[in-house]
PDB file of N, CA and C in Angstrom:
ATOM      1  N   UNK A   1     -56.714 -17.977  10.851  1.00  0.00           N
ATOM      2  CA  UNK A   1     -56.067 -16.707  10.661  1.00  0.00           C
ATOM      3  C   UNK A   1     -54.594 -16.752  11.053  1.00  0.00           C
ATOM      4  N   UNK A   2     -54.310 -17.840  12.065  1.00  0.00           N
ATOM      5  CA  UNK A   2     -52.952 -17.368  12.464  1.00  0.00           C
ATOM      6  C   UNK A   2     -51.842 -18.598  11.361  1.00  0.00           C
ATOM      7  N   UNK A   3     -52.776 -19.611  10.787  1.00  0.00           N
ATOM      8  CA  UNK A   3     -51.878 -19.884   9.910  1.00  0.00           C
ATOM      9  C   UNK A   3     -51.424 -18.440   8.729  1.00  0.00           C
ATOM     10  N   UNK A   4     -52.516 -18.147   8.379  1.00  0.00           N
ATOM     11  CA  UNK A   4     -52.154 -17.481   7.034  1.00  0.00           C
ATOM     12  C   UNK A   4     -51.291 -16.472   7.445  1.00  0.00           C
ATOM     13  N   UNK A   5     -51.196 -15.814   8.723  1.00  0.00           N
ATOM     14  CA  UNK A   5     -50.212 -15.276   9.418  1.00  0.00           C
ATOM     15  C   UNK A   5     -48.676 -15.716   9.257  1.00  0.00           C
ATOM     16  N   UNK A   6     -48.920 -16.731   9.447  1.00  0.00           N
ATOM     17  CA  UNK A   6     -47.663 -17.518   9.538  1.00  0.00           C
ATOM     18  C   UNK A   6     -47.105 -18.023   8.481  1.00  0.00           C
ATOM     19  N   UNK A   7     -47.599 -18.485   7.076  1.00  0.00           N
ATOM     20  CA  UNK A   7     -47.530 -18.415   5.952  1.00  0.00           C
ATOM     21  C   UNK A   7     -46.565 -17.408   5.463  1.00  0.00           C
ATOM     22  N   UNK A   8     -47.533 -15.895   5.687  1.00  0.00           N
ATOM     23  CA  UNK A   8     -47.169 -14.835   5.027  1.00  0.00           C
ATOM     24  C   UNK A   8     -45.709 -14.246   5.113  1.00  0.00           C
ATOM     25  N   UNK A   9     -45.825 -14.474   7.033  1.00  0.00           N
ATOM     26  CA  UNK A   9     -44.419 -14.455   7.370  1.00  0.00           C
ATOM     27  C   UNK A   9     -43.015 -15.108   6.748  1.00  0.00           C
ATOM     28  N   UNK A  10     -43.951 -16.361   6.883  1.00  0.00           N
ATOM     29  CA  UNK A  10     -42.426 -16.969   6.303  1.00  0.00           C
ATOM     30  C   UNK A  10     -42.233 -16.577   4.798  1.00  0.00           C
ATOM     31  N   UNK A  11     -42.941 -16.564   3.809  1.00  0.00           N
ATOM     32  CA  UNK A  11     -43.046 -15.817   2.392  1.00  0.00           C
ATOM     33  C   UNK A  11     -42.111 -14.737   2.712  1.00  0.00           C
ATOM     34  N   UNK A  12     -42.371 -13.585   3.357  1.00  0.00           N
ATOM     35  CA  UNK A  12     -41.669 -12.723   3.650  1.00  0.00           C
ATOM     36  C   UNK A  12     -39.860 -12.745   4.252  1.00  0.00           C
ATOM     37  N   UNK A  13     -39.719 -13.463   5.214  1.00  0.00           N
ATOM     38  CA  UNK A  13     -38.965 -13.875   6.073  1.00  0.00           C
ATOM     39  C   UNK A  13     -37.729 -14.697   4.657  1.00  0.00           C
ATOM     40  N   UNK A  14     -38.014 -15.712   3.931  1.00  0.00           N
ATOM     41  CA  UNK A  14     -37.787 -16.063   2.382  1.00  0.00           C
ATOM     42  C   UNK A  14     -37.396 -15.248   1.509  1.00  0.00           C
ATOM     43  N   UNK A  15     -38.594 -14.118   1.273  1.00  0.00           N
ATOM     44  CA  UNK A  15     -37.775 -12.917   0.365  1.00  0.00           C
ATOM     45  C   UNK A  15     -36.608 -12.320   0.921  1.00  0.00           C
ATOM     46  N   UNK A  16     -36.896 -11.931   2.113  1.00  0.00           N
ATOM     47  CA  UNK A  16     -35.920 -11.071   2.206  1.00  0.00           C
ATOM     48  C   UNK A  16     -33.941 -11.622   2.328  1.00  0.00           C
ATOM     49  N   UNK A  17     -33.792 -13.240   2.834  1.00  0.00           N
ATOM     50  CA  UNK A  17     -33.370 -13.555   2.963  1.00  0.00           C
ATOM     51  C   UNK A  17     -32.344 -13.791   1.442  1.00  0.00           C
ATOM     52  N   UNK A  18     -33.654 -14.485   0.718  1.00  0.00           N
ATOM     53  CA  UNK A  18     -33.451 -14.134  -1.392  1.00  0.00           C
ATOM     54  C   UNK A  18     -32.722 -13.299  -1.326  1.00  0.00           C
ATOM     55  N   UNK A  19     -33.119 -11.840  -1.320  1.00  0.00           N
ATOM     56  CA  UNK A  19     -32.706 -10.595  -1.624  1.00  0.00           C
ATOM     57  C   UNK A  19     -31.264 -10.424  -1.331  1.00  0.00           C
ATOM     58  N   UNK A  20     -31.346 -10.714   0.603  1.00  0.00           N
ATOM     59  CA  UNK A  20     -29.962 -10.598   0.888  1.00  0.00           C
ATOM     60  C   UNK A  20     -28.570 -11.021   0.227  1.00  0.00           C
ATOM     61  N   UNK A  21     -28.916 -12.414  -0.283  1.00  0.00           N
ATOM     62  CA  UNK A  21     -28.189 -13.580  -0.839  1.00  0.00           C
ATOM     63  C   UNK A  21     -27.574 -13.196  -1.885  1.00  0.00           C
ATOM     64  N   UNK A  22     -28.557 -12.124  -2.737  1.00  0.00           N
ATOM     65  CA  UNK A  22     -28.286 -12.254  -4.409  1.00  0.00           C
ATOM     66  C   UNK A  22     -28.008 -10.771  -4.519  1.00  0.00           C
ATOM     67  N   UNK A  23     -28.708 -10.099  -4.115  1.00  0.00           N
ATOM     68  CA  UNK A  23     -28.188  -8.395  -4.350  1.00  0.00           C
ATOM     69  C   UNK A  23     -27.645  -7.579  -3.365  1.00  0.00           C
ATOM     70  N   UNK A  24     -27.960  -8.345  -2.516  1.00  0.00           N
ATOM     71  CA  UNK A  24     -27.024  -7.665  -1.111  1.00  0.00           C
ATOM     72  C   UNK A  24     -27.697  -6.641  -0.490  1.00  0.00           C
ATOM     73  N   UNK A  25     -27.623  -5.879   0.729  1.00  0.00           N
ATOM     74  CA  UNK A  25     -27.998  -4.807   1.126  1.00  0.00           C
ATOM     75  C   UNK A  25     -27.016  -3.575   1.388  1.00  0.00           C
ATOM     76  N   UNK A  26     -25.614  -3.971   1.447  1.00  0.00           N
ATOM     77  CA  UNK A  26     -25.237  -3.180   1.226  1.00  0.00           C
ATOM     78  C   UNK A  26     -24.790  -2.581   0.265  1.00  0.00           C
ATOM     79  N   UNK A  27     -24.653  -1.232  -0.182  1.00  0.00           N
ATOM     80  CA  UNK A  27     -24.328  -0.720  -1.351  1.00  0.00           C
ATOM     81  C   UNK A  27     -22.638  -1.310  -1.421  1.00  0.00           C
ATOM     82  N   UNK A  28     -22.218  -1.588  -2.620  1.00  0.00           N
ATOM     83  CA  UNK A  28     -20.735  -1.723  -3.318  1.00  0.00           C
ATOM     84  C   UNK A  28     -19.829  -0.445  -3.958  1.00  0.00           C
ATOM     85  N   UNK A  29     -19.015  -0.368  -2.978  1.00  0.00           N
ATOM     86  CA  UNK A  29     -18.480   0.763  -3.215  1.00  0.00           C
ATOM     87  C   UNK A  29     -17.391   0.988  -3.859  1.00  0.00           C
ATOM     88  N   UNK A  30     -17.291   1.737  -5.424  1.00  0.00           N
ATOM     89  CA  UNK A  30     -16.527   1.511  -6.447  1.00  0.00           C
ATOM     90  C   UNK A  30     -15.136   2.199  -5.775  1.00  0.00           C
ATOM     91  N   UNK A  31     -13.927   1.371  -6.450  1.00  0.00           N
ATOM     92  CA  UNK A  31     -12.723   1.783  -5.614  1.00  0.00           C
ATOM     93  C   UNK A  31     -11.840   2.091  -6.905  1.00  0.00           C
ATOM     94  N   UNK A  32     -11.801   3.878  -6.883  1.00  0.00           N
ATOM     95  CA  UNK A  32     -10.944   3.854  -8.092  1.00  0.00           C
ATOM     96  C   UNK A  32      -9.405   4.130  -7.876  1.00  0.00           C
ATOM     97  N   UNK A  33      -8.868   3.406  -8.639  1.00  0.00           N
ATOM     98  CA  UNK A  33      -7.197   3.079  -8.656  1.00  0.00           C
ATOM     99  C   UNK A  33      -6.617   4.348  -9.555  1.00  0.00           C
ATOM    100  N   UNK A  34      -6.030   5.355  -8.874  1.00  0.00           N
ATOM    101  CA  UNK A  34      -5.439   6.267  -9.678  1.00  0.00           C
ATOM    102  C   UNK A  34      -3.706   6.305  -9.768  1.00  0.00           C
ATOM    103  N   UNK A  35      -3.593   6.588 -10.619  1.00  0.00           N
ATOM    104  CA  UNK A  35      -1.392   6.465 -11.019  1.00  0.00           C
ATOM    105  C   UNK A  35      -0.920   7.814 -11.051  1.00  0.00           C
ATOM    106  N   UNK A  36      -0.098   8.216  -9.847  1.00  0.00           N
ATOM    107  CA  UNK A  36       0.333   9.435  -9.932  1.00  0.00           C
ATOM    108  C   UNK A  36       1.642   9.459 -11.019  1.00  0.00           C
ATOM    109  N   UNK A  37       1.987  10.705 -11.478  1.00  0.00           N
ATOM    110  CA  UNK A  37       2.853  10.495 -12.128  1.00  0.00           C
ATOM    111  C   UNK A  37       3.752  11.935 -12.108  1.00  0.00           C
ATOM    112  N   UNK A  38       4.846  11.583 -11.378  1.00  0.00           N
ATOM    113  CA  UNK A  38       5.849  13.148 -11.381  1.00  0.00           C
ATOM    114  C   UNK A  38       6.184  13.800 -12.884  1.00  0.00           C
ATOM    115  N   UNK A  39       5.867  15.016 -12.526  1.00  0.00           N
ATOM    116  CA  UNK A  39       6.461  15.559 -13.819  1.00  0.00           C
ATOM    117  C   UNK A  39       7.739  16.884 -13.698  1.00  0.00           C
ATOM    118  N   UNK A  40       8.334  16.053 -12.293  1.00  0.00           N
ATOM    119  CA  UNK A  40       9.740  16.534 -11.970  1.00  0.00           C
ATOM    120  C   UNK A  40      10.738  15.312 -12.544  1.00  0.00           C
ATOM    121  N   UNK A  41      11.332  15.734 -13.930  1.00  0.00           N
ATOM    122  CA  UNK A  41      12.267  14.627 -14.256  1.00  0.00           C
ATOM    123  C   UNK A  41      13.936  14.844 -13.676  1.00  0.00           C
ATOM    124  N   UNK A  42      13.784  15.372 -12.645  1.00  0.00           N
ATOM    125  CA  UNK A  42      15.834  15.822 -12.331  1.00  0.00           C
ATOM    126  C   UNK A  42      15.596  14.171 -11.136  1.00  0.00           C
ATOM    127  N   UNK A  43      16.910  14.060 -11.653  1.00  0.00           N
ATOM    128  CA  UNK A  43      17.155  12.307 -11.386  1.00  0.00           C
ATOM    129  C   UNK A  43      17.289  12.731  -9.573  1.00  0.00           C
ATOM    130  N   UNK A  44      17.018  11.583  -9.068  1.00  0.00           N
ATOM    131  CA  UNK A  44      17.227  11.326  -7.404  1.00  0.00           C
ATOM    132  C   UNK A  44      18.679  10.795  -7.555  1.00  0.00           C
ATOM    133  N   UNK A  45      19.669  11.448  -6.966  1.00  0.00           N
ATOM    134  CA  UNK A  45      21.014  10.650  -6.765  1.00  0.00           C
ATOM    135  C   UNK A  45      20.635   9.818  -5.125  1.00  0.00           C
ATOM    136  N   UNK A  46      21.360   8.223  -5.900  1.00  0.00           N
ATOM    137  CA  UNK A  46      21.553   7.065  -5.138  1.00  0.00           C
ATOM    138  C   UNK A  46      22.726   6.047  -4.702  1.00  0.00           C
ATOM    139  N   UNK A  47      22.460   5.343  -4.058  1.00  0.00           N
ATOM    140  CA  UNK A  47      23.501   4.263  -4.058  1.00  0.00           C
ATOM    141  C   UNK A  47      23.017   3.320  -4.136  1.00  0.00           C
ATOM    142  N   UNK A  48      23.707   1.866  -4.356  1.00  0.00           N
ATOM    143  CA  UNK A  48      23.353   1.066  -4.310  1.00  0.00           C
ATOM    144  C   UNK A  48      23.452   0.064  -3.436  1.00  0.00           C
ATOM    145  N   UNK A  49      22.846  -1.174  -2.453  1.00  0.00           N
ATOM    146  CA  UNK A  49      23.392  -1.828  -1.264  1.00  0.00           C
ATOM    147  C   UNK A  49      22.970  -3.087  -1.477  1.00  0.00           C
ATOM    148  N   UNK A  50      23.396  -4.147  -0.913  1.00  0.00           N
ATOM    149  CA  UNK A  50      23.353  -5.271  -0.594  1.00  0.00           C
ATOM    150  C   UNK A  50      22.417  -5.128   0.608  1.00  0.00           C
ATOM    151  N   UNK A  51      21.199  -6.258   0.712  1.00  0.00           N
ATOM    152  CA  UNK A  51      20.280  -5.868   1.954  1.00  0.00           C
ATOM    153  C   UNK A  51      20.726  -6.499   2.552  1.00  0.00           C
ATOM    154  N   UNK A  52      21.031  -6.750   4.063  1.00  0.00           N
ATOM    155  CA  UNK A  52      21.285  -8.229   4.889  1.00  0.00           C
ATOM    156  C   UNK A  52      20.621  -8.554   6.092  1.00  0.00           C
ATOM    157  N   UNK A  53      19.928  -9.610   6.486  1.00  0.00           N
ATOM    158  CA  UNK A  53      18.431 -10.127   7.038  1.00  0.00           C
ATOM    159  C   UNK A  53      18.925  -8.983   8.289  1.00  0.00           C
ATOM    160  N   UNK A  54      17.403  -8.422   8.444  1.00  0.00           N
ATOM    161  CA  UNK A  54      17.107  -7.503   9.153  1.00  0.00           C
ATOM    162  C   UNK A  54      16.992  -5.970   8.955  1.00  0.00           C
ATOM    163  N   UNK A  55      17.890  -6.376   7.950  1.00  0.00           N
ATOM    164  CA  UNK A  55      17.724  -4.806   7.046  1.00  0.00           C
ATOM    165  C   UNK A  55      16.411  -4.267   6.670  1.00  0.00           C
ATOM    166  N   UNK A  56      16.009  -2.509   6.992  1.00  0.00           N
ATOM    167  CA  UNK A  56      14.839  -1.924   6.342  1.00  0.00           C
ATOM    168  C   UNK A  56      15.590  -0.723   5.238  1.00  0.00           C
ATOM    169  N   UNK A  57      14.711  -0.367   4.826  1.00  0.00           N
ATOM    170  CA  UNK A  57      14.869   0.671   3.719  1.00  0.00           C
ATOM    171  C   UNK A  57      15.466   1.645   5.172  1.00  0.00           C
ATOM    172  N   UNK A  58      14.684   2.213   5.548  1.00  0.00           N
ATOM    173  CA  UNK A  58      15.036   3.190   6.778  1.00  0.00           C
ATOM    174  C   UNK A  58      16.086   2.805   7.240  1.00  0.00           C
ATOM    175  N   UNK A  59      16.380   1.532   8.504  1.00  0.00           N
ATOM    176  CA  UNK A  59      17.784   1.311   9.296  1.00  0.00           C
ATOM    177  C   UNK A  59      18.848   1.348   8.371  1.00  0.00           C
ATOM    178  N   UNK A  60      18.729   1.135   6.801  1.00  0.00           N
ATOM    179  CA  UNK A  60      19.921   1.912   5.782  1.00  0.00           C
ATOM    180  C   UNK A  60      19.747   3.193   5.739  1.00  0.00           C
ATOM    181  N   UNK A  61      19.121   3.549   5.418  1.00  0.00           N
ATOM    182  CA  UNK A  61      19.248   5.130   5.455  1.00  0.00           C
ATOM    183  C   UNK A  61      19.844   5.956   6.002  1.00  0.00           C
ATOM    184  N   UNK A  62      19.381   5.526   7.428  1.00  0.00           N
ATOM    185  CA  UNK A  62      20.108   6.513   8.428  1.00  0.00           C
ATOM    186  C   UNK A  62      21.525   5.773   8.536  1.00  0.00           C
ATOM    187  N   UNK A  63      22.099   4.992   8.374  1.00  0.00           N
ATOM    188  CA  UNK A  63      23.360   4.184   8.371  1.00  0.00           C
ATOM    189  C   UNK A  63      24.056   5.090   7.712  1.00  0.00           C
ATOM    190  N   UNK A  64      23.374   5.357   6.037  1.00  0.00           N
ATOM    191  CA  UNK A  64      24.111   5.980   5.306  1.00  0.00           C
ATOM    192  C   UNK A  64      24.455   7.385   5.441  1.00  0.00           C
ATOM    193  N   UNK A  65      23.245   7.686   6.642  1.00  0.00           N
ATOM    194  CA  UNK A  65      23.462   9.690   6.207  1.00  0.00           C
ATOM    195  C   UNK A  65      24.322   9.600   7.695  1.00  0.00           C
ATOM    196  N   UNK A  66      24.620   8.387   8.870  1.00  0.00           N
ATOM    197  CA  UNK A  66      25.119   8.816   9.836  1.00  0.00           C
ATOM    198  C   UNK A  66      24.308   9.840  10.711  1.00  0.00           C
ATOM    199  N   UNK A  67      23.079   9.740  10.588  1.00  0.00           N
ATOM    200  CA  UNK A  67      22.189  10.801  11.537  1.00  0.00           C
ATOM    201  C   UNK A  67      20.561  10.300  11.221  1.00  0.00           C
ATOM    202  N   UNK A  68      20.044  11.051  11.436  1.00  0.00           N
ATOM    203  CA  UNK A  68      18.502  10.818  11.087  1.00  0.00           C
ATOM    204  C   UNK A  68      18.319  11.631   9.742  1.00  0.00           C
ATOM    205  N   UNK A  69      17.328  10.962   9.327  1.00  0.00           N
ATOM    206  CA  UNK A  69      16.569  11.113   7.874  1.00  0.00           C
ATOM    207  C   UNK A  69      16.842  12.788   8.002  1.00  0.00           C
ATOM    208  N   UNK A  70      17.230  13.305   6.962  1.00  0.00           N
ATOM    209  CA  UNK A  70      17.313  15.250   6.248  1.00  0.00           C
ATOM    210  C   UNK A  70      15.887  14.950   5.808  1.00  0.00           C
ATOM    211  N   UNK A  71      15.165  14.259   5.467  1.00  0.00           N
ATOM    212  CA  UNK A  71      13.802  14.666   5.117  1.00  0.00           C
ATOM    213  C   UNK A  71      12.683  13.330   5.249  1.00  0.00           C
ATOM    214  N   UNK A  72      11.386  13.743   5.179  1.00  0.00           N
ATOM    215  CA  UNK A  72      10.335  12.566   5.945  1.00  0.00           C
ATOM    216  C   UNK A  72      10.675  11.292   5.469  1.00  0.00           C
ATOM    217  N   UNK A  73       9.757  10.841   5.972  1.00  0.00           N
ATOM    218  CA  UNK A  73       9.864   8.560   6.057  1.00  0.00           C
ATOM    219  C   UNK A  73       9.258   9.052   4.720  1.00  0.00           C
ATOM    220  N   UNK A  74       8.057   9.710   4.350  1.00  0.00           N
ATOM    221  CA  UNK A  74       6.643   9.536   3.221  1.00  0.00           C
ATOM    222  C   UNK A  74       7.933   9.705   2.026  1.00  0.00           C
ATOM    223  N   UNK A  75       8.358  10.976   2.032  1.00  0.00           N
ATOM    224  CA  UNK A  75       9.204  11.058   0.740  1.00  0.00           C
ATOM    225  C   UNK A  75      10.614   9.668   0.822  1.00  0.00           C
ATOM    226  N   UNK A  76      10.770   9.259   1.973  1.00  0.00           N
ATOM    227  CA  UNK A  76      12.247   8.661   1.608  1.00  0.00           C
ATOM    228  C   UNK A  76      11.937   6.958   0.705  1.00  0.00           C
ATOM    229  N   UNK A  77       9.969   6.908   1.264  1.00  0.00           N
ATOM    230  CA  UNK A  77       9.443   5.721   0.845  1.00  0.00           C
ATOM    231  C   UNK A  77       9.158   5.607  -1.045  1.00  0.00           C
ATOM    232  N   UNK A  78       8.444   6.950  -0.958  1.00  0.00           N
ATOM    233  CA  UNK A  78       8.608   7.282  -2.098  1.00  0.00           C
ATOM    234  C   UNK A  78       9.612   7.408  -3.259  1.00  0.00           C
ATOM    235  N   UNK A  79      11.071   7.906  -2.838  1.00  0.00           N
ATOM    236  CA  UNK A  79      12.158   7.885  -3.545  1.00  0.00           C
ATOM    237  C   UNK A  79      12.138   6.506  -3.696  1.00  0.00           C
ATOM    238  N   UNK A  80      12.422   5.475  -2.766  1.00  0.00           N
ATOM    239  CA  UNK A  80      12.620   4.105  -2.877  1.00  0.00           C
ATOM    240  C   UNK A  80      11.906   3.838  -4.113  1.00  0.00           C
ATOM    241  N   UNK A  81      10.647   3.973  -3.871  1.00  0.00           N
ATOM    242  CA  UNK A  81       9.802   3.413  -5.189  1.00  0.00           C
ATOM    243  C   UNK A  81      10.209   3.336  -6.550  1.00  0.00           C
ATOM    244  N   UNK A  82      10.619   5.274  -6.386  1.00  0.00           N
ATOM    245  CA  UNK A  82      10.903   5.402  -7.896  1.00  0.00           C
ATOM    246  C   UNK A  82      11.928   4.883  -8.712  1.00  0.00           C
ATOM    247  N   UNK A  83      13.139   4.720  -7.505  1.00  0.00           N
ATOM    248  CA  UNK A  83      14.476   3.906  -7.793  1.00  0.00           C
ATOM    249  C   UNK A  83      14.122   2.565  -7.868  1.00  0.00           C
ATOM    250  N   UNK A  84      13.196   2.300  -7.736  1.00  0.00           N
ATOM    251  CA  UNK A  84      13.267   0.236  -7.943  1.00  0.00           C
ATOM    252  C   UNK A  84      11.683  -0.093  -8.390  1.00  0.00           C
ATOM    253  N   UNK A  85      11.459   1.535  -9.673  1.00  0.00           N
ATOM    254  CA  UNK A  85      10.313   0.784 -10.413  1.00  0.00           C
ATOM    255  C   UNK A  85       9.407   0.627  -9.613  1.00  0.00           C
ATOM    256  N   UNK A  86       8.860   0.785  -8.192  1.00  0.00           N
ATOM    257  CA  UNK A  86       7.314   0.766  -7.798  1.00  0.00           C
ATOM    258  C   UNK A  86       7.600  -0.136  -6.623  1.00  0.00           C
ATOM    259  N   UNK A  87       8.847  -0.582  -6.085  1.00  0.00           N
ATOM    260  CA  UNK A  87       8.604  -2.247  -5.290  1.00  0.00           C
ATOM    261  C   UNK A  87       8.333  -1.120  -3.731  1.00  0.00           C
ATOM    262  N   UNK A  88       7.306  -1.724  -3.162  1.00  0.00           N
ATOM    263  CA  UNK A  88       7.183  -1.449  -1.746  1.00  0.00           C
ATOM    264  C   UNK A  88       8.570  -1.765  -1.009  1.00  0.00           C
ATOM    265  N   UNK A  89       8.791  -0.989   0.178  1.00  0.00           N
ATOM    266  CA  UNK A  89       9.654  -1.043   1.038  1.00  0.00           C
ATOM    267  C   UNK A  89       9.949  -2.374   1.802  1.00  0.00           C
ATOM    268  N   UNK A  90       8.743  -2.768   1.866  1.00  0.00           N
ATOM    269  CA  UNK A  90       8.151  -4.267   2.966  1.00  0.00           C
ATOM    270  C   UNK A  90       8.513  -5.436   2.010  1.00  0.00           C
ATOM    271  N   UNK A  91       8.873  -5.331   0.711  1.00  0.00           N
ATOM    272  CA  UNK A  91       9.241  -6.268  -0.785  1.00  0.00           C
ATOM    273  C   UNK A  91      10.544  -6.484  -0.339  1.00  0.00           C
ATOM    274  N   UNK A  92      11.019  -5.629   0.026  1.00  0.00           N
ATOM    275  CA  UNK A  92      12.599  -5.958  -0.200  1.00  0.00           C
ATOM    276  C   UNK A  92      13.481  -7.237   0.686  1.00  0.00           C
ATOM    277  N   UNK A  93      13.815  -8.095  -0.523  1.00  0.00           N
ATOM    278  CA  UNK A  93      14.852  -9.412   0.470  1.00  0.00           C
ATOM    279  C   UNK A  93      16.436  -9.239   0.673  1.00  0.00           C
ATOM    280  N   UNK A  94      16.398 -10.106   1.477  1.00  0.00           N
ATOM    281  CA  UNK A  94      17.618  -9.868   1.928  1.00  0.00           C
ATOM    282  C   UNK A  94      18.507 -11.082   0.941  1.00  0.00           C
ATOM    283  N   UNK A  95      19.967  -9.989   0.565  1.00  0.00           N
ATOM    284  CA  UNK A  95      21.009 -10.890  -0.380  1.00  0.00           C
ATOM    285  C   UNK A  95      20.809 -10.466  -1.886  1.00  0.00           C
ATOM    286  N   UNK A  96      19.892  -9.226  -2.004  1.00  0.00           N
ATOM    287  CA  UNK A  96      19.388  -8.830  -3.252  1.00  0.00           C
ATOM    288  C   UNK A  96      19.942  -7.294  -2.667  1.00  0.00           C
ATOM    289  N   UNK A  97      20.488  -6.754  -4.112  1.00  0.00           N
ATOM    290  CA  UNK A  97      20.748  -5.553  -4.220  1.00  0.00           C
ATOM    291  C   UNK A  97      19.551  -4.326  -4.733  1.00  0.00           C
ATOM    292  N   UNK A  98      19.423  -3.478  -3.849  1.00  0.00           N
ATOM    293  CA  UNK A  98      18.682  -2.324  -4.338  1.00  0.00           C
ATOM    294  C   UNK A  98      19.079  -0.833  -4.358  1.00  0.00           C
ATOM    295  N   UNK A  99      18.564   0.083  -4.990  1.00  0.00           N
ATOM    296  CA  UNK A  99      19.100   1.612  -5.073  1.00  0.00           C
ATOM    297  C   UNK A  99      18.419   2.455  -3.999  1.00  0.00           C
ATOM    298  N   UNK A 100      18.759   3.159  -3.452  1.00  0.00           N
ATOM    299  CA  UNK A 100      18.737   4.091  -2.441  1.00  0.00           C
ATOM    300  C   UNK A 100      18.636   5.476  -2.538  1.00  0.00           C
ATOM    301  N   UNK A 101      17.574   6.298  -2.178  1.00  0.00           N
ATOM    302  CA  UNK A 101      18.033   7.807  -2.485  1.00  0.00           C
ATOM    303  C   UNK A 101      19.333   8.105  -1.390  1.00  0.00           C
ATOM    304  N   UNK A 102      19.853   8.589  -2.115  1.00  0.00           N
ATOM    305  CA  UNK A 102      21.064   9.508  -1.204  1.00  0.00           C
ATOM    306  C   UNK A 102      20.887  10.606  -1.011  1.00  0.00           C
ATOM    307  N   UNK A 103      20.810  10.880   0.383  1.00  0.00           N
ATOM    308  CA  UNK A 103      20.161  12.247   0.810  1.00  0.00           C
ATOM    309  C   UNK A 103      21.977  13.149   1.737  1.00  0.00           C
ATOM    310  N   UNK A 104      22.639  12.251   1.360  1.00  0.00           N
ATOM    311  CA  UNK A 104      24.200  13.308   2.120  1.00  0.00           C
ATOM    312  C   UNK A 104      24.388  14.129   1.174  1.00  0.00           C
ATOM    313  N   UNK A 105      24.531  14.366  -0.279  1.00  0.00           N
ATOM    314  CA  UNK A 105      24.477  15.766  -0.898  1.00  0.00           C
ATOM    315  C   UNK A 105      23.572  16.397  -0.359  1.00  0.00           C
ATOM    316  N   UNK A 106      22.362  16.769   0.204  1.00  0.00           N
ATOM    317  CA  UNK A 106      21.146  17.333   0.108  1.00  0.00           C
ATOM    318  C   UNK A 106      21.933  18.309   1.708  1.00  0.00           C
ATOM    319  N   UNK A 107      22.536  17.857   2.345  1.00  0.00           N
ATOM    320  CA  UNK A 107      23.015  18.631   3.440  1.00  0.00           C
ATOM    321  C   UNK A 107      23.606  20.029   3.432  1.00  0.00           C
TER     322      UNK A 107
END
């Protein structure tokens, strides 16, 4: 009896291991990619800069307005985007020129 015990177990102990391997136990959780898209077309006025090592999108910014950001990091990250086509903030090299929202009219 205690073989067939032991048998059964391992049969079991086998499947489940199968199972794990090939279908998984945890559920897969679909990740949907959505594209926002403004449908404010009045242009962002910018400038343009030379980056130089150490430079962030931000430590220009405030360079340029001479004070702290007139409005959040979320939107100033965002303007960036839209001025350079989508490139993340963390993309940007140094010795390459990029556009800037200019936020000193906005004062």
């Amino acid at each position: 009896m205690k073989k067939l015990a032991v048998v059964l177990l391992s049969i079991l102990i086998l499947y489940a291991v199968y199972h794990d391997l090939t279908k998984g136990t945890i559920p897969e959780s679909e990740t949907v990619r959505v594209e926002a898209k403004t449908s404010d077309n009045r242009a962002i006025p910018y400038f343009e800069q030379k980056v130089k090592a150490g430079d962030t999108v931000l430590s220009i910014l405030e360079k340029h307005t001479d004070e702290d950001l007139p409005v959040s990091v979320k939107k100033a990250v965002a303007d960036f985007q839209l001025l350079n086509h989508g490139l993340m903030p963390e993309e940007i090299q140094y010795g390459k020129s990029y556009k800037f929202p200019d936020y000193r009219s906005n004062n």
